[in-house]
PDB file of N, CA and C in Angstrom:
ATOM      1  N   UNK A   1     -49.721  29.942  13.199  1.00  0.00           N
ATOM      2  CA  UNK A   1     -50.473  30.474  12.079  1.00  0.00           C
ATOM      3  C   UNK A   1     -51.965  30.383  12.425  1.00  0.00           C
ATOM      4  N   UNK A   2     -52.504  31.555  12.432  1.00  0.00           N
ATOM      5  CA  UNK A   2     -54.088  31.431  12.848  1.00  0.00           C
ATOM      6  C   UNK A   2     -55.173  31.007  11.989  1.00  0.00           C
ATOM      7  N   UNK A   3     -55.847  30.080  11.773  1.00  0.00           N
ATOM      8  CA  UNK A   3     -56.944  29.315  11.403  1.00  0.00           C
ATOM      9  C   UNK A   3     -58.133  30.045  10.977  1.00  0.00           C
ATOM     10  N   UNK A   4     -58.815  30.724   9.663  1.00  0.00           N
ATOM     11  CA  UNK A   4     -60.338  31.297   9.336  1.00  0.00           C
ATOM     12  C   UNK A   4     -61.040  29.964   9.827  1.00  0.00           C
ATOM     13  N   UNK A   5     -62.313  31.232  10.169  1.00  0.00           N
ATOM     14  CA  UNK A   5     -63.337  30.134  10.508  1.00  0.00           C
ATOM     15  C   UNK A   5     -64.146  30.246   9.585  1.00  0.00           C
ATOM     16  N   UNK A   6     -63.930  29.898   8.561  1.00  0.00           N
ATOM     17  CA  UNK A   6     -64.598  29.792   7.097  1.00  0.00           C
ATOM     18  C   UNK A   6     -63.316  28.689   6.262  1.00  0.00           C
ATOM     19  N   UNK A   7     -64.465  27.650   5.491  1.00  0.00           N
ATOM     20  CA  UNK A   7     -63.508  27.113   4.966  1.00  0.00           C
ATOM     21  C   UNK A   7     -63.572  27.681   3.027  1.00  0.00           C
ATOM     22  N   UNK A   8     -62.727  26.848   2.365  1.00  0.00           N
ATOM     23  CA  UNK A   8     -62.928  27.894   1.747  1.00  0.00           C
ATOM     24  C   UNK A   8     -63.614  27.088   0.290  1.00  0.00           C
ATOM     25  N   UNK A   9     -63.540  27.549  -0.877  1.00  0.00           N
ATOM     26  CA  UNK A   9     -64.877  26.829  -2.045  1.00  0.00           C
ATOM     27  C   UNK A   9     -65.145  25.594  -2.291  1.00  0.00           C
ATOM     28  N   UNK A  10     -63.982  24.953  -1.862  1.00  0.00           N
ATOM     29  CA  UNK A  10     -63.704  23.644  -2.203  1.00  0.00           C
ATOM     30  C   UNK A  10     -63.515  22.648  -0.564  1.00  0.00           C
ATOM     31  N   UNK A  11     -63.668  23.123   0.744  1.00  0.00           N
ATOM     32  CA  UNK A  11     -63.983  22.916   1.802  1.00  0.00           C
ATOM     33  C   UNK A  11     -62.472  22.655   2.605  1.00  0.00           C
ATOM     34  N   UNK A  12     -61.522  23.128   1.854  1.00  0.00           N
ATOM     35  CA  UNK A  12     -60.387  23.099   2.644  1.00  0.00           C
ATOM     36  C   UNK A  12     -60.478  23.867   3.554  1.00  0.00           C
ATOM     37  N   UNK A  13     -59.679  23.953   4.557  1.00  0.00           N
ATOM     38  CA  UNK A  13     -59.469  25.262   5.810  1.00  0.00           C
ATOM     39  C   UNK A  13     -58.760  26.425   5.189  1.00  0.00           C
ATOM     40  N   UNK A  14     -58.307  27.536   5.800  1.00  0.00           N
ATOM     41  CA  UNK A  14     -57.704  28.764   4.952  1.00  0.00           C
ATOM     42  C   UNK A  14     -56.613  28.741   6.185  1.00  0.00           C
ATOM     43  N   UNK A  15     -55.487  29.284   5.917  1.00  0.00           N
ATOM     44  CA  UNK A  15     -54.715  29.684   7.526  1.00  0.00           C
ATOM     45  C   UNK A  15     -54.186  30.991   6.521  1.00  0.00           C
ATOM     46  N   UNK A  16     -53.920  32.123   7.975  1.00  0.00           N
ATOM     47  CA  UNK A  16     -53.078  33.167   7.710  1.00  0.00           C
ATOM     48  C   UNK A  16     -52.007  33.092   6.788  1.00  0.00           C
ATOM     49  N   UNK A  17     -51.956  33.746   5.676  1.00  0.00           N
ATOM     50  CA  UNK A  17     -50.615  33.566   4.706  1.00  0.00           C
ATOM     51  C   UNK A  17     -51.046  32.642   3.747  1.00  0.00           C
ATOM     52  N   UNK A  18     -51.946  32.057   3.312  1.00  0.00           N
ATOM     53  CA  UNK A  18     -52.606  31.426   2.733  1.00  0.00           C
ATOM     54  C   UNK A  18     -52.667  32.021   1.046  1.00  0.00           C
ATOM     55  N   UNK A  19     -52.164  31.807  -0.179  1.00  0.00           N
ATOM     56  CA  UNK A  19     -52.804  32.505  -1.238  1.00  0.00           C
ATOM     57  C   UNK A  19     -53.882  31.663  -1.349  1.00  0.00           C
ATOM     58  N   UNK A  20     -54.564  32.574  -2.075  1.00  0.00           N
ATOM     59  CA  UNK A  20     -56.399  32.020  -2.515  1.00  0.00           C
ATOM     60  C   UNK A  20     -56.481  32.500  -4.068  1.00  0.00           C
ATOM     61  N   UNK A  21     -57.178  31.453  -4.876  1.00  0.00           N
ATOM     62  CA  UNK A  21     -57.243  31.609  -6.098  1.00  0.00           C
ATOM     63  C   UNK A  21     -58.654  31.534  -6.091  1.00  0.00           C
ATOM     64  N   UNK A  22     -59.319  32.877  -7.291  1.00  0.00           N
ATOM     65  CA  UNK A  22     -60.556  32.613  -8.101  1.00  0.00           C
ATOM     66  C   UNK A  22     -60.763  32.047  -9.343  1.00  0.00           C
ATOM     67  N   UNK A  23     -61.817  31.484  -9.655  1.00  0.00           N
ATOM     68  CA  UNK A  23     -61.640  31.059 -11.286  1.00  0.00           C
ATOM     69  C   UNK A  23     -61.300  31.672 -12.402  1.00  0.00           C
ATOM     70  N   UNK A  24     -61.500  33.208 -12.437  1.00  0.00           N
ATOM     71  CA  UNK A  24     -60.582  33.714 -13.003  1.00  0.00           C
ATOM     72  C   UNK A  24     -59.405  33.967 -13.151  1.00  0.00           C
ATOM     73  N   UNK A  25     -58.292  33.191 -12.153  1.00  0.00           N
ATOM     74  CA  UNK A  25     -56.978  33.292 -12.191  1.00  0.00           C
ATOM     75  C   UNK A  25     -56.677  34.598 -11.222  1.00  0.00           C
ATOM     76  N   UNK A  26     -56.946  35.168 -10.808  1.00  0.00           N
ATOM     77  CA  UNK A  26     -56.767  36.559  -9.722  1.00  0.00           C
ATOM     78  C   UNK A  26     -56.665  35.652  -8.889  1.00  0.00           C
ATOM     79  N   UNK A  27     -55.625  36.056  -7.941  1.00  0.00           N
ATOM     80  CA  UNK A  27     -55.106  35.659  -6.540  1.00  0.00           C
ATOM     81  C   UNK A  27     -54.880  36.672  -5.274  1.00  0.00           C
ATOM     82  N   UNK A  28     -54.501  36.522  -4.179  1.00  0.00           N
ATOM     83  CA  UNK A  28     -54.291  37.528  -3.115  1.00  0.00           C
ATOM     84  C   UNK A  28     -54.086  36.197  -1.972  1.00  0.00           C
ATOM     85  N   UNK A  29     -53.561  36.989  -1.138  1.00  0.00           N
ATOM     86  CA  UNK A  29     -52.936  36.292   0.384  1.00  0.00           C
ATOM     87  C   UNK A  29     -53.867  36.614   1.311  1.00  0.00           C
ATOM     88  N   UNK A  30     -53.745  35.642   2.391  1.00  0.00           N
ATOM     89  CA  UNK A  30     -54.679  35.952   3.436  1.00  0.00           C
ATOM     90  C   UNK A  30     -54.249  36.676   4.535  1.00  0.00           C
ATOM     91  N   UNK A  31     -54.978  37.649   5.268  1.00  0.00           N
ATOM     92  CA  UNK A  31     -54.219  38.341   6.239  1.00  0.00           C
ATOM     93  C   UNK A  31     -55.208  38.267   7.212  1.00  0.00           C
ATOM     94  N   UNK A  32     -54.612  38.257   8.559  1.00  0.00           N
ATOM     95  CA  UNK A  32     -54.710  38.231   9.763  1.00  0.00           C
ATOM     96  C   UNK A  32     -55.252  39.516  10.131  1.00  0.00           C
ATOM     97  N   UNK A  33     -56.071  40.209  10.590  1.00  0.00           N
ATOM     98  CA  UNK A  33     -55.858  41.741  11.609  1.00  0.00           C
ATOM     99  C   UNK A  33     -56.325  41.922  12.556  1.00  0.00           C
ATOM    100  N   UNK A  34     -55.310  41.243  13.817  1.00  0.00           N
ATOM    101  CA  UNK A  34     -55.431  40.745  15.333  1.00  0.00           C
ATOM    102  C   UNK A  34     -56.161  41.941  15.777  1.00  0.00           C
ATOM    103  N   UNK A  35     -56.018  43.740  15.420  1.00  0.00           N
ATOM    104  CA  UNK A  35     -56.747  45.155  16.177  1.00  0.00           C
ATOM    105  C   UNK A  35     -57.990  44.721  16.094  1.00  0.00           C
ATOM    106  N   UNK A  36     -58.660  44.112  15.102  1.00  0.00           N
ATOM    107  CA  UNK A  36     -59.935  44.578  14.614  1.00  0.00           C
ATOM    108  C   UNK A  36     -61.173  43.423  15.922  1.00  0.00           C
ATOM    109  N   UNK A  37     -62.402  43.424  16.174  1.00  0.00           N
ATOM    110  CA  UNK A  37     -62.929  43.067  16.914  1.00  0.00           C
ATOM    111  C   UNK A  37     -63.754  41.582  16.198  1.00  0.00           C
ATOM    112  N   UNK A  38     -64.405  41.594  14.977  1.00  0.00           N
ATOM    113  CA  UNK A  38     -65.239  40.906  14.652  1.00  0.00           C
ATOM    114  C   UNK A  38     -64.392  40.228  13.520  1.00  0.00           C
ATOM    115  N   UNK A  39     -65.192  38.867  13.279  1.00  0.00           N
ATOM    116  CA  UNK A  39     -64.227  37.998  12.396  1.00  0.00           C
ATOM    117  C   UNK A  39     -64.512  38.345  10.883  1.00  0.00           C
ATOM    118  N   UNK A  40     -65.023  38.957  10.455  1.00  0.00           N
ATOM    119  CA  UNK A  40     -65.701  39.849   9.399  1.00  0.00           C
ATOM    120  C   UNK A  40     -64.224  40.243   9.053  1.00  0.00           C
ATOM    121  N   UNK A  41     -64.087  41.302   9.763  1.00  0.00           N
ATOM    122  CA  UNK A  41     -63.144  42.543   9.767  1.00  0.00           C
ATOM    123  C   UNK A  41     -61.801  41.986   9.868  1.00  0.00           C
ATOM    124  N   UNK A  42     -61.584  40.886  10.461  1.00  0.00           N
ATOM    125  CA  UNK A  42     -59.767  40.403  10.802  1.00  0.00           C
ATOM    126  C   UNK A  42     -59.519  39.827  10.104  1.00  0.00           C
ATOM    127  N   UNK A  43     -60.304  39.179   9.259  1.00  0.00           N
ATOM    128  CA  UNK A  43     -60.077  37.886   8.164  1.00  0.00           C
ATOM    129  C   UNK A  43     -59.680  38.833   6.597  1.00  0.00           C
ATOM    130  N   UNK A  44     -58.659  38.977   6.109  1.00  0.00           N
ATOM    131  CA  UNK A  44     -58.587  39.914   4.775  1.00  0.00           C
ATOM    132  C   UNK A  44     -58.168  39.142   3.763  1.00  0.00           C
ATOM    133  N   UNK A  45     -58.102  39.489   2.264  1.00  0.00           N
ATOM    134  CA  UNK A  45     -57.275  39.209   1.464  1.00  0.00           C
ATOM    135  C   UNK A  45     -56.455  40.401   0.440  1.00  0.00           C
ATOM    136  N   UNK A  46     -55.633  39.997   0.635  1.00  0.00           N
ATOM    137  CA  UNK A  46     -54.661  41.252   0.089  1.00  0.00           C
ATOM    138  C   UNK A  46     -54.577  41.006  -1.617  1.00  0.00           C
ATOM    139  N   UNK A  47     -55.082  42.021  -2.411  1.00  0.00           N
ATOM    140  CA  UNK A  47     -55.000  41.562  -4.127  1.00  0.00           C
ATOM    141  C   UNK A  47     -54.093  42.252  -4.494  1.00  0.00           C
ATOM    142  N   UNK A  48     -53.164  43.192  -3.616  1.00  0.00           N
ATOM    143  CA  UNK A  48     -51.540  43.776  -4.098  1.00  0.00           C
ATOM    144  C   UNK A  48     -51.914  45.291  -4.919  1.00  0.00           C
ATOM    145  N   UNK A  49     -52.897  45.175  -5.583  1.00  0.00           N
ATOM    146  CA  UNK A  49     -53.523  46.502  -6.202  1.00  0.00           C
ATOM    147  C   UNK A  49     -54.786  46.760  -5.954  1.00  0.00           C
ATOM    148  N   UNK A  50     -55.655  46.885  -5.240  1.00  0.00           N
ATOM    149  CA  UNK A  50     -56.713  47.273  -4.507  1.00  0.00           C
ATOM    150  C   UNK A  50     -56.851  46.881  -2.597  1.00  0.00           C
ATOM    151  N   UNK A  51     -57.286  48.160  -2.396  1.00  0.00           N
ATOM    152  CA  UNK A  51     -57.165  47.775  -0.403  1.00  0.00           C
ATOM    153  C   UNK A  51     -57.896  46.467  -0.044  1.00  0.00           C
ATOM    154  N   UNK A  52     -57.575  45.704   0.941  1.00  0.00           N
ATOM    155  CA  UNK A  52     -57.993  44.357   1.634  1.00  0.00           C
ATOM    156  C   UNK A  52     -59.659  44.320   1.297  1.00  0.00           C
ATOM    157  N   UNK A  53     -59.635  43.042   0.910  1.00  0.00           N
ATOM    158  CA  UNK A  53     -61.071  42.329   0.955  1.00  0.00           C
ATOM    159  C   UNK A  53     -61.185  41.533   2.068  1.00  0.00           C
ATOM    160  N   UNK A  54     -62.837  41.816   2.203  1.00  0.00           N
ATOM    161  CA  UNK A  54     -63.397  40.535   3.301  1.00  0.00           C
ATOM    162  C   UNK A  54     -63.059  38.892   3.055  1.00  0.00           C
ATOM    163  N   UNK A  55     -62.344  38.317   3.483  1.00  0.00           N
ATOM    164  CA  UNK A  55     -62.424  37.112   3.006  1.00  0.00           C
ATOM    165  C   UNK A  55     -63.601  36.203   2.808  1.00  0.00           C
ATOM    166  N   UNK A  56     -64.286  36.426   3.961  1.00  0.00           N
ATOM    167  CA  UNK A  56     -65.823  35.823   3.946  1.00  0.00           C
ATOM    168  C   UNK A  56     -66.415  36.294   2.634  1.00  0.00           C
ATOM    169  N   UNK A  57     -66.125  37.426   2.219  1.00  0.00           N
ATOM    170  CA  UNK A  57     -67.272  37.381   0.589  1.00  0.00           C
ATOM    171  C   UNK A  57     -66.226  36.483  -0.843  1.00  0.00           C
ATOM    172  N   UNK A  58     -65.061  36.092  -0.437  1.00  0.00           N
ATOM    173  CA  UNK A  58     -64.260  35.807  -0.990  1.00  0.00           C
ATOM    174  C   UNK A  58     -64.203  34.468  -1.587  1.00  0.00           C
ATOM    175  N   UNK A  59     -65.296  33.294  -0.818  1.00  0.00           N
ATOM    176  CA  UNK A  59     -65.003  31.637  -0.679  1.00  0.00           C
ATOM    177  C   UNK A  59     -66.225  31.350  -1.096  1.00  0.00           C
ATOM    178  N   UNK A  60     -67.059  31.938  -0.961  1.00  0.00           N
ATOM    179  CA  UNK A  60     -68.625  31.629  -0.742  1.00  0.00           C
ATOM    180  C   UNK A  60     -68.597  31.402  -2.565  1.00  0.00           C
ATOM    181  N   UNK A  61     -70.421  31.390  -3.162  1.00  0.00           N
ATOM    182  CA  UNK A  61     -70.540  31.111  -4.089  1.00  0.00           C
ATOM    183  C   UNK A  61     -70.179  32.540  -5.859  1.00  0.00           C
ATOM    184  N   UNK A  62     -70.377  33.503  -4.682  1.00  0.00           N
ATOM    185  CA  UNK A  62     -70.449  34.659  -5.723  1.00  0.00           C
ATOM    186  C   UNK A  62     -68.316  34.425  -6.389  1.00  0.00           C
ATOM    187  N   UNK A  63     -67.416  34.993  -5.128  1.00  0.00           N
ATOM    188  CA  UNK A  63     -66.130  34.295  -5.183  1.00  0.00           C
ATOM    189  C   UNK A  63     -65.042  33.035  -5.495  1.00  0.00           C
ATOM    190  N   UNK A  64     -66.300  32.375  -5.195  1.00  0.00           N
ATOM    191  CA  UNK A  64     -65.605  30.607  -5.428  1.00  0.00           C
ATOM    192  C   UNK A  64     -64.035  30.423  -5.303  1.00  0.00           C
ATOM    193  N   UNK A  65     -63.299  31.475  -4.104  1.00  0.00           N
ATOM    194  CA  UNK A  65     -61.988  31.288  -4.304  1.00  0.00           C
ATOM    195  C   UNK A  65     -61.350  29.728  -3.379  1.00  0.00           C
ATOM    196  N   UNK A  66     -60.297  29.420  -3.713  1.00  0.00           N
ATOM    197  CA  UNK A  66     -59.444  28.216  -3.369  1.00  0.00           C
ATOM    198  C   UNK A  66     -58.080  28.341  -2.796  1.00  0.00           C
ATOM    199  N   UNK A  67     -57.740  27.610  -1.832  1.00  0.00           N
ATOM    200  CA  UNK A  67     -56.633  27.699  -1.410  1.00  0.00           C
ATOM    201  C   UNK A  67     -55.765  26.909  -2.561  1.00  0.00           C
ATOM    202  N   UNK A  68     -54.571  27.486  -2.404  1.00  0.00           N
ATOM    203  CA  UNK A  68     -53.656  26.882  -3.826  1.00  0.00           C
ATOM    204  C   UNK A  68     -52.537  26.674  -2.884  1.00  0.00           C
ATOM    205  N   UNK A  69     -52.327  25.177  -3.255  1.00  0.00           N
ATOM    206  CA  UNK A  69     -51.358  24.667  -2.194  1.00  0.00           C
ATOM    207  C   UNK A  69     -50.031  24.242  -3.092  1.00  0.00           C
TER     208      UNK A  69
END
């Protein structure tokens, strides 16, 4: 399982397959996308009804999302 190099609001690590929760209760999974070149671009989160987000804008302060273990 491959490792973000971003940890995530609360300073846990994230791994591939990962769900991530925001404080609003919205969730999505983390995805991997080995094609892509930059860690920007490979790092996603899937919200099931809108196309993949950056994960990096996802953890930070605007997102505040959490791994939910």
């Amino acid at each position: 399982m491959n490792k973000a190099p971003w940890l995530d609001y609360a300073g846990s690590e994230v791994h591939e397959g990962d769900r991530i929760r925001h404080p609003s209760g919205e969730d999505g999974v983390v995805v991997y996308l080995a094609d892509e070149d930059e860690p920007e671009d490979q790092w996603r989160v899937d919200y099931g009804h809108v196309g993949l987000s950056r994960l990096c804008l996802q953890l930070g302060d605007k997102g505040q999302a959490v791994v939910v273990r």
